[in-house]
C-alpha atoms as a PDB file:
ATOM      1  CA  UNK A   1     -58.215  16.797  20.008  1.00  0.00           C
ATOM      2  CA  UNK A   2     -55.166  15.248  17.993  1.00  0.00           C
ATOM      3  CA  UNK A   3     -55.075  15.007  14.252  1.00  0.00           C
ATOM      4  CA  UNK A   4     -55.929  11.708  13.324  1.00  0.00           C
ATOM      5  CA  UNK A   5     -53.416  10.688   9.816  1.00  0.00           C
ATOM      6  CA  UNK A   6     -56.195   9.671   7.220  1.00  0.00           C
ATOM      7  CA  UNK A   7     -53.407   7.939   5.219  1.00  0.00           C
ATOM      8  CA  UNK A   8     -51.727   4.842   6.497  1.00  0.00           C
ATOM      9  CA  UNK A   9     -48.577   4.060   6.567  1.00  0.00           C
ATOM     10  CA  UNK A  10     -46.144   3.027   3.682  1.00  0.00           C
ATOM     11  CA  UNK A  11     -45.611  -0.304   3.220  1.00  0.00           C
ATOM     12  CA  UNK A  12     -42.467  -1.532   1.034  1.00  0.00           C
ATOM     13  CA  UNK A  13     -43.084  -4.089  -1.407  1.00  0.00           C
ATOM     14  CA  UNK A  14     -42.845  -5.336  -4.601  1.00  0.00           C
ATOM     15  CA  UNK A  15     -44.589  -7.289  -7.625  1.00  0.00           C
ATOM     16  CA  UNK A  16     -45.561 -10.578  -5.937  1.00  0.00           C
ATOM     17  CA  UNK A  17     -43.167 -10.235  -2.947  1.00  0.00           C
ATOM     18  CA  UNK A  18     -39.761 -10.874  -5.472  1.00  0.00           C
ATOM     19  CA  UNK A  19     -36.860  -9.131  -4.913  1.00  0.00           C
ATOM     20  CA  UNK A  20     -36.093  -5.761  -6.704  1.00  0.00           C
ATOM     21  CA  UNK A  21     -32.455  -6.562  -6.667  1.00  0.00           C
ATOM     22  CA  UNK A  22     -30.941  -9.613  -8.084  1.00  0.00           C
ATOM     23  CA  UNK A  23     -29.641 -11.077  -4.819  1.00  0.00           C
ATOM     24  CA  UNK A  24     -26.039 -12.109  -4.902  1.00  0.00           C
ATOM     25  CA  UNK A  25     -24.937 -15.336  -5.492  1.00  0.00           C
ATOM     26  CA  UNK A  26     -21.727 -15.487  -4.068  1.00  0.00           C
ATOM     27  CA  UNK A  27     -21.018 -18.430  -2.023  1.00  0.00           C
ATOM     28  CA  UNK A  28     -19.543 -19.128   1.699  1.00  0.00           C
ATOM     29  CA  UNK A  29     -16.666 -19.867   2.395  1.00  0.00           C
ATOM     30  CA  UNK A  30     -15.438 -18.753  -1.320  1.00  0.00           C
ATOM     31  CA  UNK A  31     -16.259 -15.273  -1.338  1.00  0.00           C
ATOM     32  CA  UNK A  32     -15.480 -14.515   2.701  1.00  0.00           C
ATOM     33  CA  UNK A  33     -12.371 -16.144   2.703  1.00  0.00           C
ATOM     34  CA  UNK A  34     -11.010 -14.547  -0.405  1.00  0.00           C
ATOM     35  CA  UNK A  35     -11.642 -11.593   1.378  1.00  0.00           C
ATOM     36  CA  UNK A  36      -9.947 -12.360   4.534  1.00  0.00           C
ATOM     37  CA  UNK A  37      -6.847 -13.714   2.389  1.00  0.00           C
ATOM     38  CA  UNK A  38      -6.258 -10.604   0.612  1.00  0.00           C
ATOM     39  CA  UNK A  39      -6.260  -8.358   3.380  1.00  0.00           C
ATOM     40  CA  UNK A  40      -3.940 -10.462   5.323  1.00  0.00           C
ATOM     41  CA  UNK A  41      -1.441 -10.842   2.042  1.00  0.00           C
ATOM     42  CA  UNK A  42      -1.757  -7.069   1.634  1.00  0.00           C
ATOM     43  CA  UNK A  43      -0.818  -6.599   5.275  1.00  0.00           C
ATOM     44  CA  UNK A  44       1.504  -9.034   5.811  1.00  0.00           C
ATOM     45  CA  UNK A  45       3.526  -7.692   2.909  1.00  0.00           C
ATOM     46  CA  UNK A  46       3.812  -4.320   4.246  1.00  0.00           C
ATOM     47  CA  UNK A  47       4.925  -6.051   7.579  1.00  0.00           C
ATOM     48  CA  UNK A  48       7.301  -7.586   5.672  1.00  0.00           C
ATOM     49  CA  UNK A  49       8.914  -4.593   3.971  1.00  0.00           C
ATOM     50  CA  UNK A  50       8.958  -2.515   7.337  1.00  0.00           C
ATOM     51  CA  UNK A  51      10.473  -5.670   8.737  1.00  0.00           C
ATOM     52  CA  UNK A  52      13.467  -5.948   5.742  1.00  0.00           C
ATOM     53  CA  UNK A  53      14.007  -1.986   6.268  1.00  0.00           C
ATOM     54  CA  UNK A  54      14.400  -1.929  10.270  1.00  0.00           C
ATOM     55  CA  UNK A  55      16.358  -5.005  10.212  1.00  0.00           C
ATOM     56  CA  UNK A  56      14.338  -7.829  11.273  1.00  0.00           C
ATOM     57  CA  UNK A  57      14.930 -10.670   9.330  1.00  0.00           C
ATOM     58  CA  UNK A  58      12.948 -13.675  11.298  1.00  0.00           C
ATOM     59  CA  UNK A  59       9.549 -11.003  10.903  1.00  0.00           C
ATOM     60  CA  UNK A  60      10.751  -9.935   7.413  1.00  0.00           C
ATOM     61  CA  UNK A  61      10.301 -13.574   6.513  1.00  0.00           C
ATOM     62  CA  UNK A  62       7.285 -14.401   7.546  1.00  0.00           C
ATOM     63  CA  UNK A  63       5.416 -11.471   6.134  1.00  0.00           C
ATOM     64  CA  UNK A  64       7.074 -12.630   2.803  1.00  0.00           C
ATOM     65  CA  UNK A  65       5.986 -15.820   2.848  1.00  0.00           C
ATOM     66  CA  UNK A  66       2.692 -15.424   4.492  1.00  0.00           C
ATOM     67  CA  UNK A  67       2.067 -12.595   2.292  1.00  0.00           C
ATOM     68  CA  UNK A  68       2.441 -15.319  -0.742  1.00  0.00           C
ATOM     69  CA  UNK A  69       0.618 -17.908   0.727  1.00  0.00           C
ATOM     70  CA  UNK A  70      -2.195 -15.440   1.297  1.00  0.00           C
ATOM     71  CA  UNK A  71      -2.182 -14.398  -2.205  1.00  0.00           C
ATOM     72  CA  UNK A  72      -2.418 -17.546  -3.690  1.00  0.00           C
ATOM     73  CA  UNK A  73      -4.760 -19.128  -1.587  1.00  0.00           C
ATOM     74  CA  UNK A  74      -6.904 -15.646  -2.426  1.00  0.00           C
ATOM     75  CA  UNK A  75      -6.719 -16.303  -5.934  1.00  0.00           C
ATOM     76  CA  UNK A  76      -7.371 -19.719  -5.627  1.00  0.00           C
ATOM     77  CA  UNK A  77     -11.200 -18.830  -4.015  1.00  0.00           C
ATOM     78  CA  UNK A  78     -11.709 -16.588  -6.114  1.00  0.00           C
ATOM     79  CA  UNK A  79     -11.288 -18.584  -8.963  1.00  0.00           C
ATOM     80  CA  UNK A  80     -13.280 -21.275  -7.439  1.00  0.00           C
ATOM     81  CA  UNK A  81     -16.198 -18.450  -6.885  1.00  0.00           C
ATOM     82  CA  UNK A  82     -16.325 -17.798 -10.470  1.00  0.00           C
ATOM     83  CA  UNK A  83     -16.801 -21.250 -11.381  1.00  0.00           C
ATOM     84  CA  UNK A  84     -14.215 -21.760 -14.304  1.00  0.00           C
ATOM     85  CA  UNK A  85     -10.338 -20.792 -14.128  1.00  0.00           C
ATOM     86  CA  UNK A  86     -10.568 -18.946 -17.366  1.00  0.00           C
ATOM     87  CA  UNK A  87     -13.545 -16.510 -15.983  1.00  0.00           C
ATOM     88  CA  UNK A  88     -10.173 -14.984 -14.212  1.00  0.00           C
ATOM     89  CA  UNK A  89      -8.232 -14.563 -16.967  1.00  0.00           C
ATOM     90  CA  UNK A  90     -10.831 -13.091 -19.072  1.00  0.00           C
ATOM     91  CA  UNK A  91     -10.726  -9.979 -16.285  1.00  0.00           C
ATOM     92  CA  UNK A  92      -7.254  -9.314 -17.465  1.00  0.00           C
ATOM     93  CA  UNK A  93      -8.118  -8.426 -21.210  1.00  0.00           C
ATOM     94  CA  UNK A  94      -9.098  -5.075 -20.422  1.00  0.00           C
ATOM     95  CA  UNK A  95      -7.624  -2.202 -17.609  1.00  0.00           C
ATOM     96  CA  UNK A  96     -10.690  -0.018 -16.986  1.00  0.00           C
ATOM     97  CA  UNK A  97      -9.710   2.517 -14.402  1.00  0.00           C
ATOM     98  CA  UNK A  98     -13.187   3.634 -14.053  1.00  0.00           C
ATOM     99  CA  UNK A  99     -14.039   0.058 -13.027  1.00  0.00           C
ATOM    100  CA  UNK A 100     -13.212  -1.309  -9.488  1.00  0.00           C
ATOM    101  CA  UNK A 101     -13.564  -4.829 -10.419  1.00  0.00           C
ATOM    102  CA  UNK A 102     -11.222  -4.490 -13.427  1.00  0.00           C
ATOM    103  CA  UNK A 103      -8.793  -2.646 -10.994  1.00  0.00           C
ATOM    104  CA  UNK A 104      -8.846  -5.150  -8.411  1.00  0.00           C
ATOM    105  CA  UNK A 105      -8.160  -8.193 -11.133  1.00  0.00           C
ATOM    106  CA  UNK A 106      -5.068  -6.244 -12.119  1.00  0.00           C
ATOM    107  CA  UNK A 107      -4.409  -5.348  -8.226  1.00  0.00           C
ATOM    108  CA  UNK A 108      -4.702  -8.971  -7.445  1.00  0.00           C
ATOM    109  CA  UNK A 109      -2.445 -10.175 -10.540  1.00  0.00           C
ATOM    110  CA  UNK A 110       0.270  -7.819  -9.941  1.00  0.00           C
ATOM    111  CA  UNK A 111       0.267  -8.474  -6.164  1.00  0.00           C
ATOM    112  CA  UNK A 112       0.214 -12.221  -6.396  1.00  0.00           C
ATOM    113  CA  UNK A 113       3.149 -12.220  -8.930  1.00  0.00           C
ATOM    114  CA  UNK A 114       5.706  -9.382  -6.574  1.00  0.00           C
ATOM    115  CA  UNK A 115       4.858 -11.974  -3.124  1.00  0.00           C
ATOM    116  CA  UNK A 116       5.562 -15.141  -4.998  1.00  0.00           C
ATOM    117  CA  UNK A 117       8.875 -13.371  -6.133  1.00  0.00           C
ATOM    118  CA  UNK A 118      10.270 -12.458  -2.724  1.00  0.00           C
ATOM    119  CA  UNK A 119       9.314 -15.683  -0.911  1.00  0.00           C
ATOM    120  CA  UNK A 120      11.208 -17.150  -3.643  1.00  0.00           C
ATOM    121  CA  UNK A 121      13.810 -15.083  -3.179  1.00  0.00           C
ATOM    122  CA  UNK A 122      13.611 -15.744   0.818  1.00  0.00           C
ATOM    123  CA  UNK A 123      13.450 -19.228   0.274  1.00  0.00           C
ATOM    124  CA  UNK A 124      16.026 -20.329  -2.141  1.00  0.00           C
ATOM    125  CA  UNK A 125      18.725 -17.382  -0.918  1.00  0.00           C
ATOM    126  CA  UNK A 126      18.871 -16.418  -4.305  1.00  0.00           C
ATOM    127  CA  UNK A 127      18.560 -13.075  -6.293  1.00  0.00           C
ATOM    128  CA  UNK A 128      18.480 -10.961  -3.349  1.00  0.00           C
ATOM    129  CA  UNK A 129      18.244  -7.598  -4.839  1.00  0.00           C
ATOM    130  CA  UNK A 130      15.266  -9.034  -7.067  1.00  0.00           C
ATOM    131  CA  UNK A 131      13.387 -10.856  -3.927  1.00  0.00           C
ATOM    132  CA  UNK A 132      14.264  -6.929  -2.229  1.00  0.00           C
ATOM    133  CA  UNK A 133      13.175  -4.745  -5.094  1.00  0.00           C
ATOM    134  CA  UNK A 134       9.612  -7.127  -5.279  1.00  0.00           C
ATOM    135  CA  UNK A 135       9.167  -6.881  -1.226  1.00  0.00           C
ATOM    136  CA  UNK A 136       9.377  -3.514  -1.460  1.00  0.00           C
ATOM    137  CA  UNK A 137       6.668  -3.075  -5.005  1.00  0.00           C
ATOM    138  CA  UNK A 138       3.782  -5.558  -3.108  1.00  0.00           C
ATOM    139  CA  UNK A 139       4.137  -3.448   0.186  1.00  0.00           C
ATOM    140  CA  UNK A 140       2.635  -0.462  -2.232  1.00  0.00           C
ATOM    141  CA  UNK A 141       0.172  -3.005  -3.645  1.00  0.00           C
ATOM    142  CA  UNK A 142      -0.749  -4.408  -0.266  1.00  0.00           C
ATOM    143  CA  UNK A 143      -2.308  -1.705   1.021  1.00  0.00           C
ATOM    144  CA  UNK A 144      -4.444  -1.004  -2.037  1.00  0.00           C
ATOM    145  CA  UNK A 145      -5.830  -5.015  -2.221  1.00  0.00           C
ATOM    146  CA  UNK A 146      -6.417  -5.003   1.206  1.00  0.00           C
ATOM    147  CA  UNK A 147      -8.657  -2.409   0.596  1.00  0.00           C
ATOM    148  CA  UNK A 148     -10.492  -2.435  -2.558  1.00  0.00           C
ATOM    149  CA  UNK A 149     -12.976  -5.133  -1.903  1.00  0.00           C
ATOM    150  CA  UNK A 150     -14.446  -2.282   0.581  1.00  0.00           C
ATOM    151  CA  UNK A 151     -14.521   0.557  -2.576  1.00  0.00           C
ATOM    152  CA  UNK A 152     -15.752  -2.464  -4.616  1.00  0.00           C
ATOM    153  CA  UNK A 153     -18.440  -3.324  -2.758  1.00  0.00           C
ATOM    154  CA  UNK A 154     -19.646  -0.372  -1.805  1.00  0.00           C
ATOM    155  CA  UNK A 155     -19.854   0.684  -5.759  1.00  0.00           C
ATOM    156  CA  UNK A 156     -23.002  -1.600  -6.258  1.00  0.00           C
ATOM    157  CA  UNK A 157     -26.515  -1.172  -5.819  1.00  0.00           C
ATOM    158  CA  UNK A 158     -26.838  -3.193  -2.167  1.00  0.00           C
ATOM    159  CA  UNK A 159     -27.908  -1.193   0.653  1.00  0.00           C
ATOM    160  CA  UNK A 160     -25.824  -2.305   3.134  1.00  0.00           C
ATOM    161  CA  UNK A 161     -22.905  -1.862   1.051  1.00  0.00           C
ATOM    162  CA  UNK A 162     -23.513   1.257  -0.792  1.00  0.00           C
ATOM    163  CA  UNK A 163     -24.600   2.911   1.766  1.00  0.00           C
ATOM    164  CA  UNK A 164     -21.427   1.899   3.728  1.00  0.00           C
ATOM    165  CA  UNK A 165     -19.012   3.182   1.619  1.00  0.00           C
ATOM    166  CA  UNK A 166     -17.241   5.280   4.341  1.00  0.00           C
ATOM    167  CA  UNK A 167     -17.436   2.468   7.126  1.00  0.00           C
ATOM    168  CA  UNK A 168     -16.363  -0.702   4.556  1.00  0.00           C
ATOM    169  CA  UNK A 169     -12.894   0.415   3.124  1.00  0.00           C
ATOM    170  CA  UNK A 170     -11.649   1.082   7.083  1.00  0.00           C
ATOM    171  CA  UNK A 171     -13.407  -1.953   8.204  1.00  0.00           C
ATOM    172  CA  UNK A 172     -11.292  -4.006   5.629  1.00  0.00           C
ATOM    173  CA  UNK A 173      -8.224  -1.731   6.539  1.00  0.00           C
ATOM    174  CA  UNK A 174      -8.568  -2.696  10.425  1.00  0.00           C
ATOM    175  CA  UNK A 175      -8.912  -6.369   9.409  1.00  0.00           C
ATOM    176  CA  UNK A 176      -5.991  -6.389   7.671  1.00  0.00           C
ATOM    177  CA  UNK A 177      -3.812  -5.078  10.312  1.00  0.00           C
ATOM    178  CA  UNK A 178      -5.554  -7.841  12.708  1.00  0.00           C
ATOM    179  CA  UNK A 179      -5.191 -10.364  10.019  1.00  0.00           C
ATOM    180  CA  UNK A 180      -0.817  -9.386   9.684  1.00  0.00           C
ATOM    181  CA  UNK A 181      -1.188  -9.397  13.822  1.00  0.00           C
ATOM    182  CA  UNK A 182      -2.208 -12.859  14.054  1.00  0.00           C
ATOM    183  CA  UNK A 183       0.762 -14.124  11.768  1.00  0.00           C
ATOM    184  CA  UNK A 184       3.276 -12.432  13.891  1.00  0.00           C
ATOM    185  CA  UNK A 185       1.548 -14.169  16.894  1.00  0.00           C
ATOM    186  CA  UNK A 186       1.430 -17.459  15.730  1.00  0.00           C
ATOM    187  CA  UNK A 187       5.131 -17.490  15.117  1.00  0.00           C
ATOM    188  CA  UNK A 188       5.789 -15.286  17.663  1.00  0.00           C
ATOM    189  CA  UNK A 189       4.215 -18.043  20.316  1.00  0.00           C
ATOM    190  CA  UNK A 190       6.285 -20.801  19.170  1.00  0.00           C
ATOM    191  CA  UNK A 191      10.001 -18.828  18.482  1.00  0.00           C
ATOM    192  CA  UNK A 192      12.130 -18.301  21.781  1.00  0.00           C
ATOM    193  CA  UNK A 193      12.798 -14.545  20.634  1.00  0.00           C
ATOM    194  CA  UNK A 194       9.543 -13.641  20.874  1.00  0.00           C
ATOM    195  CA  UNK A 195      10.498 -10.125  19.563  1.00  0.00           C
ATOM    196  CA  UNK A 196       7.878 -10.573  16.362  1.00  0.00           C
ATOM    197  CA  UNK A 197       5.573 -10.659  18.957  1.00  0.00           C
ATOM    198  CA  UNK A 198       5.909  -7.438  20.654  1.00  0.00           C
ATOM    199  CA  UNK A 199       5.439  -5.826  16.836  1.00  0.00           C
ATOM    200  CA  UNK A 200       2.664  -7.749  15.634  1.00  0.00           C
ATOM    201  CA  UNK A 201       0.671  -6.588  19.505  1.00  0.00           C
ATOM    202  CA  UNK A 202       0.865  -3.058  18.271  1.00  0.00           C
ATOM    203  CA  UNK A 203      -0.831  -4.264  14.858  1.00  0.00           C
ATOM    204  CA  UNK A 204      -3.514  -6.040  16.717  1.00  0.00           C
ATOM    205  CA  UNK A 205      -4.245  -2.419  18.981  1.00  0.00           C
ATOM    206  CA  UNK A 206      -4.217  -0.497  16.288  1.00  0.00           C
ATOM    207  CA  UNK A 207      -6.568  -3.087  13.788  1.00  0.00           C
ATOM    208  CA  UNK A 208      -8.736  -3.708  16.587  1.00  0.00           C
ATOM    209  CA  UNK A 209      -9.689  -0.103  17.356  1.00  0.00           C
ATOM    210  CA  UNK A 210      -9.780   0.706  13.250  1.00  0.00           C
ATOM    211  CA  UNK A 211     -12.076  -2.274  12.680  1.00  0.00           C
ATOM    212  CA  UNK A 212     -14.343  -1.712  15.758  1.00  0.00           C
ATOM    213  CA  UNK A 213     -14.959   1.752  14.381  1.00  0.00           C
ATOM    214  CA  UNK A 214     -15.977   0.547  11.716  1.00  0.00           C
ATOM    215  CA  UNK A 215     -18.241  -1.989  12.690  1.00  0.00           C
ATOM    216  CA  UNK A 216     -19.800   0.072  15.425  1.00  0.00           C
ATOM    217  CA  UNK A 217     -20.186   2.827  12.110  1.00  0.00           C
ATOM    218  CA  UNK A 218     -21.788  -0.189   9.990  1.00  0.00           C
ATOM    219  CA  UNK A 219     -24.422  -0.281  12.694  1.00  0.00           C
ATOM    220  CA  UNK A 220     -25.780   3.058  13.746  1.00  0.00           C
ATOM    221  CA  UNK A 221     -24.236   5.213  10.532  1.00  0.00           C
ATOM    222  CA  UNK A 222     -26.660   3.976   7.884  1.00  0.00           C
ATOM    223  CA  UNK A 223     -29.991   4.557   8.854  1.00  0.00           C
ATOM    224  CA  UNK A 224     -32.427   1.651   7.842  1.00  0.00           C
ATOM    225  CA  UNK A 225     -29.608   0.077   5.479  1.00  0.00           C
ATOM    226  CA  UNK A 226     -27.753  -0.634   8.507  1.00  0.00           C
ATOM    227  CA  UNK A 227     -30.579  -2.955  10.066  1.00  0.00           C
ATOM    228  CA  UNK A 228     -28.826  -6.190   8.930  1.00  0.00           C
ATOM    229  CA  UNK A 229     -25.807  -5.162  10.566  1.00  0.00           C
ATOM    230  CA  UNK A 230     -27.890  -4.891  14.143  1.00  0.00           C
ATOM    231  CA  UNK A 231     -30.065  -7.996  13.603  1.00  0.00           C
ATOM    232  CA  UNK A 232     -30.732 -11.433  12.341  1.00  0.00           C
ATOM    233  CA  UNK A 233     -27.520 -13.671  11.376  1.00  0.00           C
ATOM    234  CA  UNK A 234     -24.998 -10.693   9.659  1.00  0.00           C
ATOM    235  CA  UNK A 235     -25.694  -9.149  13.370  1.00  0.00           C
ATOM    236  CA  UNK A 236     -25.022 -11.796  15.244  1.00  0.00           C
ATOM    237  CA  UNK A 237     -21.687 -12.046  13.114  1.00  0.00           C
ATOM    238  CA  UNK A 238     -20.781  -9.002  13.792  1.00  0.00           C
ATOM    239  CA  UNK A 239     -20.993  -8.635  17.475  1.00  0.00           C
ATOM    240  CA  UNK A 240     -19.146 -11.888  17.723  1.00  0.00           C
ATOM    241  CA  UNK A 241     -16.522 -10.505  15.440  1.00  0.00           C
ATOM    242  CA  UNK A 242     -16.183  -7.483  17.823  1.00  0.00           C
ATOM    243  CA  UNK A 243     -15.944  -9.703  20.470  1.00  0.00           C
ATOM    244  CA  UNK A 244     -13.282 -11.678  19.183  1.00  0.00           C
ATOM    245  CA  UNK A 245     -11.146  -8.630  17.633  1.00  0.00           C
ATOM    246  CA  UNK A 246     -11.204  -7.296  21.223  1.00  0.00           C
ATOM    247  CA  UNK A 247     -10.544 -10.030  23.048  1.00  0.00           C
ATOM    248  CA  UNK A 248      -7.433 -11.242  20.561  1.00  0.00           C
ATOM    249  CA  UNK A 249      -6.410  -7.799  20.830  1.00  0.00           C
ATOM    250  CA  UNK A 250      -6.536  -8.071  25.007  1.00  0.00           C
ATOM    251  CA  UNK A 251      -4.745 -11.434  24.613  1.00  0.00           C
ATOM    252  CA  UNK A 252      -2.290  -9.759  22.709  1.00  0.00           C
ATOM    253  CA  UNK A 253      -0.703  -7.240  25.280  1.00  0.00           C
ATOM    254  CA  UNK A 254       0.579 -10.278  26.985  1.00  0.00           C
ATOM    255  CA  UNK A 255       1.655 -11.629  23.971  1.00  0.00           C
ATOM    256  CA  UNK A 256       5.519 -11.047  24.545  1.00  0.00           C
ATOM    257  CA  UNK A 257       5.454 -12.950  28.662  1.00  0.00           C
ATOM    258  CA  UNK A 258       3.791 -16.087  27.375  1.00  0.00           C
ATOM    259  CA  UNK A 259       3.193 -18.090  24.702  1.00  0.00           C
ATOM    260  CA  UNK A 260      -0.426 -19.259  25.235  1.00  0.00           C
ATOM    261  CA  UNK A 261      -2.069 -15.852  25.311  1.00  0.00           C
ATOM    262  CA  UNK A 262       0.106 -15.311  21.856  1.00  0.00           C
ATOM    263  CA  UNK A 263      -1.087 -18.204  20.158  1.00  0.00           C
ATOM    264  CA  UNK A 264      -4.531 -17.386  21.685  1.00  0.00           C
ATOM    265  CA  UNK A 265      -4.803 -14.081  20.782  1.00  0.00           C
ATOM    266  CA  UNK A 266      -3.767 -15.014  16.886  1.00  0.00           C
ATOM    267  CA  UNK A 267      -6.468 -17.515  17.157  1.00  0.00           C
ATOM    268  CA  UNK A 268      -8.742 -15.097  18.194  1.00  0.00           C
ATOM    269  CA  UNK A 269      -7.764 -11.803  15.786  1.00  0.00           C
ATOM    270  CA  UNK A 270      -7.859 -14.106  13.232  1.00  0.00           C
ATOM    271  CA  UNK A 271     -11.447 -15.574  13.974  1.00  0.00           C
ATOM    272  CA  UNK A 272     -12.668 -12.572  14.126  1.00  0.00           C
ATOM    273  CA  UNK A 273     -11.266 -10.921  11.091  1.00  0.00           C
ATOM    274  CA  UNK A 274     -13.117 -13.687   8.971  1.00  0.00           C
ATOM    275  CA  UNK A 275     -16.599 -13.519  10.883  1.00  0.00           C
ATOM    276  CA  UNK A 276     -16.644 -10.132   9.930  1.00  0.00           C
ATOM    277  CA  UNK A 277     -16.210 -10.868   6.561  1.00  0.00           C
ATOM    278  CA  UNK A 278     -19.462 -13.467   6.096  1.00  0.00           C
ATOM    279  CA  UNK A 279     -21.264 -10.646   8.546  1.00  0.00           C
ATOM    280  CA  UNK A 280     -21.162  -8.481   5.748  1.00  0.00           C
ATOM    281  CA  UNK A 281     -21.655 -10.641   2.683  1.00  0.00           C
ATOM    282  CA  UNK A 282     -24.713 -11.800   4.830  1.00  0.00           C
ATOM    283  CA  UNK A 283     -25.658  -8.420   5.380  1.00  0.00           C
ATOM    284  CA  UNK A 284     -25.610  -7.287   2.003  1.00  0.00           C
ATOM    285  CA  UNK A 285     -27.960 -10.428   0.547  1.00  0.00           C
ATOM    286  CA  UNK A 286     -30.173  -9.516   3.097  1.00  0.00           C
ATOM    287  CA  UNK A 287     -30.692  -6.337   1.973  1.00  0.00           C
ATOM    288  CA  UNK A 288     -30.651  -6.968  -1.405  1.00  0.00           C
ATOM    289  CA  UNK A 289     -33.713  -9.733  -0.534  1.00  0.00           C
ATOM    290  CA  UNK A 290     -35.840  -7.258   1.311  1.00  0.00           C
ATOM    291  CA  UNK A 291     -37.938  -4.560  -1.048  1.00  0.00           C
ATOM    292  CA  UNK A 292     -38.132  -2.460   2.197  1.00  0.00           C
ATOM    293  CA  UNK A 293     -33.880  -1.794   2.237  1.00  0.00           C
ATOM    294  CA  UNK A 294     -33.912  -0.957  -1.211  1.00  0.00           C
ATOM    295  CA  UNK A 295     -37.731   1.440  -1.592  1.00  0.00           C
ATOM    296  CA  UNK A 296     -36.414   3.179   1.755  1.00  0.00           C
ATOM    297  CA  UNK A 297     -32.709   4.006   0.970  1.00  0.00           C
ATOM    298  CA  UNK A 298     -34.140   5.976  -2.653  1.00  0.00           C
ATOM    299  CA  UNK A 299     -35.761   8.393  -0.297  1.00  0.00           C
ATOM    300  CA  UNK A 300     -34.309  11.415   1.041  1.00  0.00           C
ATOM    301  CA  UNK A 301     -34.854  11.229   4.580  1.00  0.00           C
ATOM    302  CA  UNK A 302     -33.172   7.975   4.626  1.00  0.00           C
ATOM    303  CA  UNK A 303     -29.809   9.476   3.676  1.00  0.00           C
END
């Protein structure tokens, strides 16, 4: 005769069904798009400098200026996120390297001020070296902002963040590269050299694989704190994402023979970069909102 458990089951709760975590209060688009700008500014600045080194003007261009664009339209959400223009500003009285956020203020700063001054340079014709020297300085920045919202996130107390702090930083590093891909697409499809093209189909291989990884890792990597990645809204988001990413990346290989699939495929990479981006803000205020992500993720057996 089987043991019969005398004990019922754990339920998670808390005190009169409130959350245990303050749930974020980030907003959509503000906090998403950000996001999605700074990876793309970070890539497309690196696509840029490769571009200026191996003697492609037309691609070293756009990366400049797209990489500027990016930036400030970055800075511009995030400013609007935090509600007053001076909240920004106040970031940038203290460097704490300890601190991600403080990091990333400084990362951002720095990064928005070395794009502005080679698109500058680009556009006017004017202080070469200078508009060279900055190119150069915000492809080693670029990297690191396309980035750091994944350490950043993954350094609070949310579930589906924390416990993704492998899986976020490559997801954000994939997106980038699909972000820079699109770019080179878009003008790719609509330039008669459609040279920038054949580069930015690479990027879009090599993003899509790196951010599929990581999505697929989001999903069955973080035992119960990966739940909202498989269900409910930040799911769905992410499986469309995939979808996209894929698909754009598909499009891509035939980027070079014909402008539709380019401009198609940047459409697509692009979509999916940024539905991947409110997949896992939604994720992580679902977690936050359920007692059950946060009791079960303190226990051993859920690590």
């Amino acid at each position: 005769m089987a043991e019969q458990a005398q004990v019922p089951a754990a339920e998670f709760g808390s005190y009169y069904g409130r959350p245990i975590l303050k749930v974020t209060r980030w907003r959509e688009p503000h906090l998403p798009a950000y996001l999605f700008l700074g990876e793309l500014s970070g890539a497309a600045a690196v696509m840029g400098a490769i571009a200026a080194a191996t003697g492609r003007p037309g691609l070293a261009r756009t990366g400049r200026l797209a990489a500027a664009i990016a930036a400030a339209g970055g800075a511009g959400f995030l400013t609007a996120e935090l509600g007053r223009p001076e909240r920004f500003a106040n970031m940038l009285r203290v460097a704490k390297p300890t601190s991600p956020m403080s990091m990333g203020s400084w990362l951002l700063a720095a990064h928005s001020g070395l794009t502005a001054i080679a698109a500058a340079s680009e556009v006017t014709g004017r202080l070469r070296g200078l508009g060279a020297a900055a190119g150069a300085a915000s492809a080693v920045s670029g990297p690191l902002l396309a980035t750091y919202p994944g350490v950043l996130l993954a350094n609070t107390a949310v579930p589906a963040w924390h416990r993704g702090h492998r899986e976020l930083p490559l997801l954000f590093a994939g997106g980038a590269l699909t972000s820079a891909a699109s770019v080179g697409l878009a003008v790719g499809a609509g330039a008669r050299d459609r040279a920038e093209a054949g580069v930015a189909s690479r990027l879009a291989l090599l993003g899509a694989a790196v951010e599929s990884v990581a999505g697929f890792g989001l999903e069955t990597q973080l035992g119960v704190a990966g739940e909202p990645y498989q269900a409910g809204p930040s799911g769905a988001l992410l499986r469309a994402a995939r979808l996209a990413t894929i698909s754009g990346a598909a499009a891509a290989l035939a980027a070079r023979r014909s402008r539709i699939a380019a401009a198609t495929a940047a459409a697509l990479l692009a979509g999916g970069c940024l539905a991947a981006k409110f997949a896992v803000l939604r994720a992580g205020v679902a977690s936050a909102a359920d007692p059950r992500y946060v009791v079960a993720t303190q226990t051993p057996s859920s690590s």
